[in-house]
PDB file of N, CA and C in Angstrom:
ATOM      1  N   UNK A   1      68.406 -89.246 109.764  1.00  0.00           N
ATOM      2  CA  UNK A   1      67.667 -90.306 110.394  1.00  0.00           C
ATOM      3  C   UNK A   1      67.956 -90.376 111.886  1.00  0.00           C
ATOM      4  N   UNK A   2      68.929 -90.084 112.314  1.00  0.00           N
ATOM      5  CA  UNK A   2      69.093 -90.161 113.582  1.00  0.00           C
ATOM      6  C   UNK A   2      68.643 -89.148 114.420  1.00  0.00           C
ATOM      7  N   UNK A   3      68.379 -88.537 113.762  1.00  0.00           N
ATOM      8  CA  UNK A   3      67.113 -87.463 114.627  1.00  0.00           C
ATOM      9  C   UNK A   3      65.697 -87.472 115.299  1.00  0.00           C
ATOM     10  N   UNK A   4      65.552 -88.517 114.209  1.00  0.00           N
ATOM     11  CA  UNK A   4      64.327 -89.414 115.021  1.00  0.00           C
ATOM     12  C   UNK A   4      63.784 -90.450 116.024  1.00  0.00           C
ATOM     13  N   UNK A   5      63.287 -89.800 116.964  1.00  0.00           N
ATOM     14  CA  UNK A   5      63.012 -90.179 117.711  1.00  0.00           C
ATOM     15  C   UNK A   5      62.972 -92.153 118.614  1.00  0.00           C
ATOM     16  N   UNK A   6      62.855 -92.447 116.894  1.00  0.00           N
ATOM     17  CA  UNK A   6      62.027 -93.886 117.463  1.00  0.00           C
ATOM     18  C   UNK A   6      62.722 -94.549 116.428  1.00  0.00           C
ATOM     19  N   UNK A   7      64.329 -94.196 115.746  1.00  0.00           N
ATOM     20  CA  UNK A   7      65.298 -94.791 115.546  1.00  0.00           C
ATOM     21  C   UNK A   7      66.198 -94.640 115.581  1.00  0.00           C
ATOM     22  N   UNK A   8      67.242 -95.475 115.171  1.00  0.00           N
ATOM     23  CA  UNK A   8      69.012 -95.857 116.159  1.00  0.00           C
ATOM     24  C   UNK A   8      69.509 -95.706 114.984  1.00  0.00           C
ATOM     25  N   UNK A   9      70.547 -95.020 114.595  1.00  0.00           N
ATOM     26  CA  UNK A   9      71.261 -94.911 113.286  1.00  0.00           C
ATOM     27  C   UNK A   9      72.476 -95.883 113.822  1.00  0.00           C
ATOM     28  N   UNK A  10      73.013 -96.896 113.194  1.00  0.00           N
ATOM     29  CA  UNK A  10      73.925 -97.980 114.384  1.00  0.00           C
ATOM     30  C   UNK A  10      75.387 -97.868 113.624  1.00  0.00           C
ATOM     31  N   UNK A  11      75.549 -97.424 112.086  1.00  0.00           N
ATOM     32  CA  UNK A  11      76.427 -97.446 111.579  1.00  0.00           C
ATOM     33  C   UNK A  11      76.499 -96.578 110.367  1.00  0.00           C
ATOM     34  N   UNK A  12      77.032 -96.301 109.682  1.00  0.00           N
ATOM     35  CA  UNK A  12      77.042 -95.941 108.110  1.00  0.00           C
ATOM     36  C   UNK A  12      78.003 -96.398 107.599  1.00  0.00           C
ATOM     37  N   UNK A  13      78.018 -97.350 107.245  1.00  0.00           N
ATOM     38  CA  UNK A  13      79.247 -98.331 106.126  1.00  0.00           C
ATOM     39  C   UNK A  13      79.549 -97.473 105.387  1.00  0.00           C
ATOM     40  N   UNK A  14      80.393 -97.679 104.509  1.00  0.00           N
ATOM     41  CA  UNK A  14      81.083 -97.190 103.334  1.00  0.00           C
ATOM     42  C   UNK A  14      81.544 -98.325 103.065  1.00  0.00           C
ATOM     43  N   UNK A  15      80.902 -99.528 103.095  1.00  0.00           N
ATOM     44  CA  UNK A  15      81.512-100.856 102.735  1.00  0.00           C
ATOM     45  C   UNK A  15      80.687-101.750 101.918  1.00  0.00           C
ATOM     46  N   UNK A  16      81.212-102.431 101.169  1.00  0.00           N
ATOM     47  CA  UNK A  16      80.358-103.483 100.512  1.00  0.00           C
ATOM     48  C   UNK A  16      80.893-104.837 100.438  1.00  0.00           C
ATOM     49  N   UNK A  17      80.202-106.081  99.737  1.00  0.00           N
ATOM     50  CA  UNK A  17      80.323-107.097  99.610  1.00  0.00           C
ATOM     51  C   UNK A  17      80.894-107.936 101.241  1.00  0.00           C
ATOM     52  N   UNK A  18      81.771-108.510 101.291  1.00  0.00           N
ATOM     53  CA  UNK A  18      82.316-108.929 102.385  1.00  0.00           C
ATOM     54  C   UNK A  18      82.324-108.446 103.930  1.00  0.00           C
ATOM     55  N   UNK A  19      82.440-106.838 103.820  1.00  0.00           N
ATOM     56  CA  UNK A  19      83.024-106.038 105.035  1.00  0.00           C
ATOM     57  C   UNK A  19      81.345-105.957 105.349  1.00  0.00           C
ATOM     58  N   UNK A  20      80.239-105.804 104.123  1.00  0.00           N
ATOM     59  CA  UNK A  20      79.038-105.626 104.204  1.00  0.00           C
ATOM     60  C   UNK A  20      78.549-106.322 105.519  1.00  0.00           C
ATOM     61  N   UNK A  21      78.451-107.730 104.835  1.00  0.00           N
ATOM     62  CA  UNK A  21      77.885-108.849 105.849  1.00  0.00           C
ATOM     63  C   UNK A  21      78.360-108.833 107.108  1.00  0.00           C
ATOM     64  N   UNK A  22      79.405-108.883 107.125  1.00  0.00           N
ATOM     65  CA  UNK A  22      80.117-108.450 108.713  1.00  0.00           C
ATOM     66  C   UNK A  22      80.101-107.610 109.389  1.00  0.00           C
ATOM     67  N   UNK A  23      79.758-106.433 108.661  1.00  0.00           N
ATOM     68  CA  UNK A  23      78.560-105.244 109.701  1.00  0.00           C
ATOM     69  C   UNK A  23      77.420-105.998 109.998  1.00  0.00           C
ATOM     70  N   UNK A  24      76.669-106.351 109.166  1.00  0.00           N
ATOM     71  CA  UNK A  24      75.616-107.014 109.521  1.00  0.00           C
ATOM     72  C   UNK A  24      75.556-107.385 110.349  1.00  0.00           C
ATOM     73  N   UNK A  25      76.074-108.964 110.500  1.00  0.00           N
ATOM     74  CA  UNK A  25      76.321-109.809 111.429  1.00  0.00           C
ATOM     75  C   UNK A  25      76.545-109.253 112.966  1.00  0.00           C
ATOM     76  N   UNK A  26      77.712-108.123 113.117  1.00  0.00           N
ATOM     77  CA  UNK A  26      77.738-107.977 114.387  1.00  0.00           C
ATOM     78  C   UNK A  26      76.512-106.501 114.270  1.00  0.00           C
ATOM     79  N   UNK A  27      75.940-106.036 114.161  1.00  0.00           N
ATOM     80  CA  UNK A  27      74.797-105.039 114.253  1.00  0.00           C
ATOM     81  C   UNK A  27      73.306-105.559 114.117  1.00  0.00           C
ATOM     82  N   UNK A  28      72.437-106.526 113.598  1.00  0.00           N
ATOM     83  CA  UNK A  28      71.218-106.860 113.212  1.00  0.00           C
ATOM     84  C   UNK A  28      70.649-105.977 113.257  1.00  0.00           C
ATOM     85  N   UNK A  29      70.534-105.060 112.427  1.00  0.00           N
ATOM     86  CA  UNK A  29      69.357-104.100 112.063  1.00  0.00           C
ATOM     87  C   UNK A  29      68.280-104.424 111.283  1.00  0.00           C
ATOM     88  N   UNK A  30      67.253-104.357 111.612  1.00  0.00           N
ATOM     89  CA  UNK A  30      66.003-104.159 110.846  1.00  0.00           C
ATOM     90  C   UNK A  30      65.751-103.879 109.714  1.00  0.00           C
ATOM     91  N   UNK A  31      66.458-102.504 109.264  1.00  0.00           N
ATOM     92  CA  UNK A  31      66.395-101.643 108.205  1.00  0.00           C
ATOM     93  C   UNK A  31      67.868-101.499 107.393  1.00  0.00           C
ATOM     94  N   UNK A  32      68.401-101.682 106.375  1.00  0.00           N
ATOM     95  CA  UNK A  32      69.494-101.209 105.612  1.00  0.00           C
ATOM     96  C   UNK A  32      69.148-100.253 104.570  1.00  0.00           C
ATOM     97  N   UNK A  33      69.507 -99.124 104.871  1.00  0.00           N
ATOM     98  CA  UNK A  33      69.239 -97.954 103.588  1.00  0.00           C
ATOM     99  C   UNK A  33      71.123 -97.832 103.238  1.00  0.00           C
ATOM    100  N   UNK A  34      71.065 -98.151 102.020  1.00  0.00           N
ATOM    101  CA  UNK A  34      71.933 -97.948 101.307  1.00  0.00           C
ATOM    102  C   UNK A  34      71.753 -97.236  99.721  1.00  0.00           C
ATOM    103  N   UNK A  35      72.875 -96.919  99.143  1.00  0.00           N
ATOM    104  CA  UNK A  35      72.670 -96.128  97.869  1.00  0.00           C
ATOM    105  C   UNK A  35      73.714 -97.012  96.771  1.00  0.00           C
ATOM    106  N   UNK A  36      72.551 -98.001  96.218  1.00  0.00           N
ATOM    107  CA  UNK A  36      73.669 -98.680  95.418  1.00  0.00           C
ATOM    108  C   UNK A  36      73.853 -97.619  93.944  1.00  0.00           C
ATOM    109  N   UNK A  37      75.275 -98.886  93.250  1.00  0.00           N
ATOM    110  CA  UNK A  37      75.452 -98.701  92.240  1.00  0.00           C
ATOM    111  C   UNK A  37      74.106 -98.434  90.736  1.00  0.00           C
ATOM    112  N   UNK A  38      73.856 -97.671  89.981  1.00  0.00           N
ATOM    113  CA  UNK A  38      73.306 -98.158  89.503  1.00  0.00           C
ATOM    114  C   UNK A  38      72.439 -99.283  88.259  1.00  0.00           C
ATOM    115  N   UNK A  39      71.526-100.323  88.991  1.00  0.00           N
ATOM    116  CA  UNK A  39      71.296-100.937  88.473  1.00  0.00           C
ATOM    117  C   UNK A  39      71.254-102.360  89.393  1.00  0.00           C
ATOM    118  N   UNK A  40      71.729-101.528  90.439  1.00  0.00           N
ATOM    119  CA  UNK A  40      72.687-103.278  91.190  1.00  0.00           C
ATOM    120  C   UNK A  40      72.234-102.463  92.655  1.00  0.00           C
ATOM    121  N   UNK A  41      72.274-103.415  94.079  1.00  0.00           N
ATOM    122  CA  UNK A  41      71.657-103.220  95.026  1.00  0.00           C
ATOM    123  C   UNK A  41      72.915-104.206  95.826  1.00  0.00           C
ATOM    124  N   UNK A  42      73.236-104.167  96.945  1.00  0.00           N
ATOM    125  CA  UNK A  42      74.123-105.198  97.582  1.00  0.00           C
ATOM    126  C   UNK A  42      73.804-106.328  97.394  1.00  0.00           C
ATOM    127  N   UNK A  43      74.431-107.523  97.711  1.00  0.00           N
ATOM    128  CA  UNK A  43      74.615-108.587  97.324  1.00  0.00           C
ATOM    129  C   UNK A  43      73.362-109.491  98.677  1.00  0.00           C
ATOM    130  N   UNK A  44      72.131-108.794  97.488  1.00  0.00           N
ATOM    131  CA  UNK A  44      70.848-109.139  98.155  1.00  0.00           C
ATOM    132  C   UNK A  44      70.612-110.897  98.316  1.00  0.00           C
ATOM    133  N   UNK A  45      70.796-111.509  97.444  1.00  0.00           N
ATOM    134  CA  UNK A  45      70.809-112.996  98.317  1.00  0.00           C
ATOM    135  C   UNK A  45      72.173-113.442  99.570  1.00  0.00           C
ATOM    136  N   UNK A  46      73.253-113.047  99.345  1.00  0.00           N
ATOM    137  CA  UNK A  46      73.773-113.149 100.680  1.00  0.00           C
ATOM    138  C   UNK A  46      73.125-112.270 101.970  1.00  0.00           C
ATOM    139  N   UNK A  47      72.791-111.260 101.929  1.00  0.00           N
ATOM    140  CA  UNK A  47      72.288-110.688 102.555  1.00  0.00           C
ATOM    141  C   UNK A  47      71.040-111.601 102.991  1.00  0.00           C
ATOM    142  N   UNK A  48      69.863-112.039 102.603  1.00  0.00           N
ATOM    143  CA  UNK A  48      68.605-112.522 102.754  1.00  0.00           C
ATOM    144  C   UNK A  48      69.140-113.541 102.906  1.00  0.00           C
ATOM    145  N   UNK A  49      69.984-114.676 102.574  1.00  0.00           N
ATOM    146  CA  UNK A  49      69.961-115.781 103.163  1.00  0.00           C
ATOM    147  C   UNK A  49      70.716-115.654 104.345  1.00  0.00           C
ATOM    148  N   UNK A  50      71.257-114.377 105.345  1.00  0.00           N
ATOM    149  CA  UNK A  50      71.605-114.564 106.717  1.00  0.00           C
ATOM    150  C   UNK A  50      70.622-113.519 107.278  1.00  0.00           C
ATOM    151  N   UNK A  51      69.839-112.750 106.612  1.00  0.00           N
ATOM    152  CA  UNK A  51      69.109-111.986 107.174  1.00  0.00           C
ATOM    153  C   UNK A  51      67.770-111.941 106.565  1.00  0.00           C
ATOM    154  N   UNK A  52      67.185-113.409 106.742  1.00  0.00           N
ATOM    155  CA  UNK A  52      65.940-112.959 105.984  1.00  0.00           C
ATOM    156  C   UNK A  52      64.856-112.277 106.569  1.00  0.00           C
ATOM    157  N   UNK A  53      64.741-111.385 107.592  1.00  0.00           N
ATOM    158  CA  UNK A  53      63.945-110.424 107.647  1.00  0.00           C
ATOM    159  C   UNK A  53      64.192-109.092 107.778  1.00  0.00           C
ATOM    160  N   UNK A  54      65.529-108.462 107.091  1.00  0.00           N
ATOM    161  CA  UNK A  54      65.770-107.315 106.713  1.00  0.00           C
ATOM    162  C   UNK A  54      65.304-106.601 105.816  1.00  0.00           C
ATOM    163  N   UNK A  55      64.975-105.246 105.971  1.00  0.00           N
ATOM    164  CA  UNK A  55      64.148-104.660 104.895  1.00  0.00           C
ATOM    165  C   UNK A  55      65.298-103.808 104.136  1.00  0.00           C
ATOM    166  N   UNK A  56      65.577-103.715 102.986  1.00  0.00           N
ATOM    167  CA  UNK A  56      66.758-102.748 102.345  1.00  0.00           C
ATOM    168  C   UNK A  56      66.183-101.866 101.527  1.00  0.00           C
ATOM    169  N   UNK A  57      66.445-100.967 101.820  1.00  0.00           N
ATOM    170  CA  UNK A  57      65.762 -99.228 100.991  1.00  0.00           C
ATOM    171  C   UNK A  57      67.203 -99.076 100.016  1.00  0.00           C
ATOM    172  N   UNK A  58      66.771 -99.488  99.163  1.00  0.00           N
ATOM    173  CA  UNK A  58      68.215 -98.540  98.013  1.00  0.00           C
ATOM    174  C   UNK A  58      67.364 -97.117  97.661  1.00  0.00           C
ATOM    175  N   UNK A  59      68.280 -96.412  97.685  1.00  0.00           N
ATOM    176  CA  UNK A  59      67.940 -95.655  97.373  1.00  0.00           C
ATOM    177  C   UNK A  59      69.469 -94.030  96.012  1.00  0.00           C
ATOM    178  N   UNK A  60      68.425 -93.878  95.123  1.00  0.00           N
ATOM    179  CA  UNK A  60      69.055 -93.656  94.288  1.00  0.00           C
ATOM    180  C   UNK A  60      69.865 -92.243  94.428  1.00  0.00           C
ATOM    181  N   UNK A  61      71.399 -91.692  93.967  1.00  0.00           N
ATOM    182  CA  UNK A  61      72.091 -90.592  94.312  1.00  0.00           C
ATOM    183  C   UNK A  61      71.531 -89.460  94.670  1.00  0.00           C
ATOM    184  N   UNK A  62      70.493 -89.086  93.525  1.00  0.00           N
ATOM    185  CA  UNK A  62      69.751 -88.212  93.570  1.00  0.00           C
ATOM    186  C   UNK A  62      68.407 -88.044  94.730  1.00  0.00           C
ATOM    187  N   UNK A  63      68.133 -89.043  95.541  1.00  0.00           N
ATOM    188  CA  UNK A  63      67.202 -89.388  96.198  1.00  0.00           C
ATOM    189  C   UNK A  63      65.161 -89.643  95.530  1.00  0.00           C
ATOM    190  N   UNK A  64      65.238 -89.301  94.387  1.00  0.00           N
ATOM    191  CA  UNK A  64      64.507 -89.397  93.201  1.00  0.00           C
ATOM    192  C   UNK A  64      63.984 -91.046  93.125  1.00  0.00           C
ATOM    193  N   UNK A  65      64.668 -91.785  93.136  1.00  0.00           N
ATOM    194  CA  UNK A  65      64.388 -92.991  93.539  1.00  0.00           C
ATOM    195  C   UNK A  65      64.384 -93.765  94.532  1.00  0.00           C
ATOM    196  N   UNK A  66      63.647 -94.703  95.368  1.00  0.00           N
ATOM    197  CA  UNK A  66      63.378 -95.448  96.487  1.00  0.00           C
ATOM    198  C   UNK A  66      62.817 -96.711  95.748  1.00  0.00           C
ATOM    199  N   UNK A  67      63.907 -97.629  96.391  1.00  0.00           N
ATOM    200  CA  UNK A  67      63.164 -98.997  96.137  1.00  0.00           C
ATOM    201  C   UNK A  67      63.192-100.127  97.490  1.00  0.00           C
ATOM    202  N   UNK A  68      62.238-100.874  97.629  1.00  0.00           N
ATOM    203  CA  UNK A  68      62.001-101.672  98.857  1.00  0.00           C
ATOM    204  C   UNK A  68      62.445-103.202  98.797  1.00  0.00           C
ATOM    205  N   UNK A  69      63.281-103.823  98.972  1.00  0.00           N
ATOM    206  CA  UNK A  69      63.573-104.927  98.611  1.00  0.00           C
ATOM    207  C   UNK A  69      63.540-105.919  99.734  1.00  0.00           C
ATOM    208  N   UNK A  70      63.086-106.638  99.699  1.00  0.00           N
ATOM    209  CA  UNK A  70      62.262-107.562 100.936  1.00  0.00           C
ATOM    210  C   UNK A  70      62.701-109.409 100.461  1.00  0.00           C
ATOM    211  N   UNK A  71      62.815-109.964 100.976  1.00  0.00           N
ATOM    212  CA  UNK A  71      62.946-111.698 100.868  1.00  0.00           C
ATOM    213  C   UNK A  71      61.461-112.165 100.328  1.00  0.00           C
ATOM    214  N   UNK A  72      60.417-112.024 101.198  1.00  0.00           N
ATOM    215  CA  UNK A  72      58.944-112.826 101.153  1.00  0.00           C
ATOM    216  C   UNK A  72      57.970-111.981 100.100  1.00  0.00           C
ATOM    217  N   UNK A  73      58.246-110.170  99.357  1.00  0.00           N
ATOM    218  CA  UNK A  73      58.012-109.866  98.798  1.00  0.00           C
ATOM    219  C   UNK A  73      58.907-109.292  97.557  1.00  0.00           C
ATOM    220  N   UNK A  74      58.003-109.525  96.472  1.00  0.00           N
ATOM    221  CA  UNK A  74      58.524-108.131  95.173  1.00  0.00           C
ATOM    222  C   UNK A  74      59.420-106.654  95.339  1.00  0.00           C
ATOM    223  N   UNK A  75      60.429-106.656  94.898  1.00  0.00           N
ATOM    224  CA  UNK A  75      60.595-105.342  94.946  1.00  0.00           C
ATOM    225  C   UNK A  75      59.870-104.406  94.935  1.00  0.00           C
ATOM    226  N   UNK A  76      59.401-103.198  95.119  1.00  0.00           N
ATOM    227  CA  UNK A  76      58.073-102.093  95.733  1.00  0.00           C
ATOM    228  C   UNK A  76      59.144-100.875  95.236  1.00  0.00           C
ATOM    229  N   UNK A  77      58.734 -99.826  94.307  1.00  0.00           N
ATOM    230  CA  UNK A  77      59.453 -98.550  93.801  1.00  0.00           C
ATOM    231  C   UNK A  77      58.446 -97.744  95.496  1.00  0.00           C
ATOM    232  N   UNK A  78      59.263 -97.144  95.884  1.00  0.00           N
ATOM    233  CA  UNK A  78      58.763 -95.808  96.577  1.00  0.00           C
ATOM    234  C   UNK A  78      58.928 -95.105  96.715  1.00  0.00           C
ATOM    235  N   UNK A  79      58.323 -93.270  97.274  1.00  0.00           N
ATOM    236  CA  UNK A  79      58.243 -92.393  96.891  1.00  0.00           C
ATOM    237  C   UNK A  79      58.570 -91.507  98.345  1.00  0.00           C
ATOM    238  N   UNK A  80      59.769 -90.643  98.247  1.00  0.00           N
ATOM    239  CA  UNK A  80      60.063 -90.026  99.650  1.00  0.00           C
ATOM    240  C   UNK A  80      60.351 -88.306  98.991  1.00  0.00           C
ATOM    241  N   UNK A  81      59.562 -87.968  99.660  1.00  0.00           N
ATOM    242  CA  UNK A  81      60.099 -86.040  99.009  1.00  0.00           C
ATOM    243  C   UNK A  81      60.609 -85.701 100.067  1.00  0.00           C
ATOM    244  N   UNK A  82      60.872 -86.047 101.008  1.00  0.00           N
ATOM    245  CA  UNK A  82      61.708 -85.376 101.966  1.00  0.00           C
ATOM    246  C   UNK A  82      62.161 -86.600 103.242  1.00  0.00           C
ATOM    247  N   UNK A  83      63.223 -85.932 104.358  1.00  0.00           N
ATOM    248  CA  UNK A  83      63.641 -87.055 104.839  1.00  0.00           C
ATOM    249  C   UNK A  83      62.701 -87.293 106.171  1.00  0.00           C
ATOM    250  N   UNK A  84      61.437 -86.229 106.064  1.00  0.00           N
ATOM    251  CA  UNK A  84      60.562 -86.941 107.068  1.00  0.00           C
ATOM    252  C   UNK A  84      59.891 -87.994 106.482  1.00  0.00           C
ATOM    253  N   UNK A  85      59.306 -87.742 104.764  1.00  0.00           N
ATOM    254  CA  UNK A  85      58.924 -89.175 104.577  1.00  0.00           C
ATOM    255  C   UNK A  85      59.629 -90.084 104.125  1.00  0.00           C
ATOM    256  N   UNK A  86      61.149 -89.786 103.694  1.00  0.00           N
ATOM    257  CA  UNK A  86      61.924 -91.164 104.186  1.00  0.00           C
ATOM    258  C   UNK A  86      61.644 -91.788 105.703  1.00  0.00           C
ATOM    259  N   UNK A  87      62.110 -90.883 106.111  1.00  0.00           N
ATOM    260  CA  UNK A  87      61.770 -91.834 107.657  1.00  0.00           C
ATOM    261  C   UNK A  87      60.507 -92.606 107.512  1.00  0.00           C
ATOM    262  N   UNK A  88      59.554 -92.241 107.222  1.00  0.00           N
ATOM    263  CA  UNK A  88      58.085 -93.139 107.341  1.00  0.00           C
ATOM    264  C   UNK A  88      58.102 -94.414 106.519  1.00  0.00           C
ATOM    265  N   UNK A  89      58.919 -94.202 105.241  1.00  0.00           N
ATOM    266  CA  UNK A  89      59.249 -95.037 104.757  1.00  0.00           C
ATOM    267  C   UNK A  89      59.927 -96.458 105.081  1.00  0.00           C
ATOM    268  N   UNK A  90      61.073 -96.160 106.482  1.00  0.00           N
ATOM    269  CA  UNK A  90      61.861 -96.727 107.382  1.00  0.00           C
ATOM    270  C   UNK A  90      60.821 -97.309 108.162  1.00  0.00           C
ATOM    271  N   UNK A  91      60.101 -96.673 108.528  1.00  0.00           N
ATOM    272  CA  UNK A  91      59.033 -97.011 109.743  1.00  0.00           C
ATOM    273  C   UNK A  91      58.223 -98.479 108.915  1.00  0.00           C
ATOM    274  N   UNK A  92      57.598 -98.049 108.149  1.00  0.00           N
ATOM    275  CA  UNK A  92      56.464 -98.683 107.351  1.00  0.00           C
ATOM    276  C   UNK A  92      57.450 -99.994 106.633  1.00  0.00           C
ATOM    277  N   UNK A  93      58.827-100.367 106.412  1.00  0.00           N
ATOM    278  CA  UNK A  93      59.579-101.037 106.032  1.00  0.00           C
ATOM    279  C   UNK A  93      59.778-101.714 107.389  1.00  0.00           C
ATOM    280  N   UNK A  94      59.926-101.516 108.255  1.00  0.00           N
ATOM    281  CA  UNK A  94      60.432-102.486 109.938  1.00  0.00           C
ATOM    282  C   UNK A  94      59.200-102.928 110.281  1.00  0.00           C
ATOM    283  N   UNK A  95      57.937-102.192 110.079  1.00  0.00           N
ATOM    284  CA  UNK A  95      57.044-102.749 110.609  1.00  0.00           C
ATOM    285  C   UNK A  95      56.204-104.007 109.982  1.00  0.00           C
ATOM    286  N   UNK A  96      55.940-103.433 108.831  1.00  0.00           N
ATOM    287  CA  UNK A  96      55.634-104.848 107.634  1.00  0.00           C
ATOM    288  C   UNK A  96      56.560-105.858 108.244  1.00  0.00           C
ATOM    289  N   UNK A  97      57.708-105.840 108.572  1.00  0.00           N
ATOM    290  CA  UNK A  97      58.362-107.504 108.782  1.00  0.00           C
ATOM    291  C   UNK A  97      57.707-107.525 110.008  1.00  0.00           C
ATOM    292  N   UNK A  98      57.737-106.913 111.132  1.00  0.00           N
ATOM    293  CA  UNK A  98      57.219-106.896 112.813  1.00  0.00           C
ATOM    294  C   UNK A  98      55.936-107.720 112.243  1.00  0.00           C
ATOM    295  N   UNK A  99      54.915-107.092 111.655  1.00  0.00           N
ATOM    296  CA  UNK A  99      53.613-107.512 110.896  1.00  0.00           C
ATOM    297  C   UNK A  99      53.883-109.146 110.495  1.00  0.00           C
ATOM    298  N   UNK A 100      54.631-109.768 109.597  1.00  0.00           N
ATOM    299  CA  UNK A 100      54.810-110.396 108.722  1.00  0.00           C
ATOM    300  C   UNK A 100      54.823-111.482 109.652  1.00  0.00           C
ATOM    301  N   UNK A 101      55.706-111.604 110.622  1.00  0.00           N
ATOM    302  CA  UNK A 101      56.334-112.749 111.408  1.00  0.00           C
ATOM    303  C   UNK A 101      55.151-113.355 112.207  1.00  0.00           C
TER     304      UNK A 101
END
């Protein structure tokens, strides 16, 4: 992702729950792509109730799965065969909120 042009890769955690939010907090990113556990996604209402216009891409080990998890919408399954259309995926996830507001 950081190859692209027209985004900022700002961190890569290896952290969850607590240490999570506190990246957050001092970074505000737009976008969180993370690879949860499965079945489970970070601790999406703390998250949305300090960041409710973050878009979070879980996305599954295998990369086989993409899911879109949003505050004002439904979870959304999506579909990336490669990491150019992940990226679009990123794109089309920041902009819907840009859109939204």
């Amino acid at each position: 992702m950081s190859l692209q042009p027209d985004m900022e890769v700002i961190a890569k955690p290896q952290c969850s729950g607590v240490q999570l939010l506190l990246l957050l907090r001092r970074t505000e990113p737009d976008v969180l792509v993370c690879q949860p556990r499965p079945g489970r996604v970070p601790a999406l209402s703390q998250v949305f109730s300090e960041h409710p216009h973050l878009a979070v891409l879980a996305i599954s080990a295998d990369g086989g799965e993409i899911v879109l998890h949003r505050l004002r919408v439904d979870s959304v399954s999506l579909s990336a065969e490669s990491l150019q259309s992940l990226a679009d995926e990123i794109r089309t996830a920041s902009q819907a909120d840009a859109l939204g507001d």
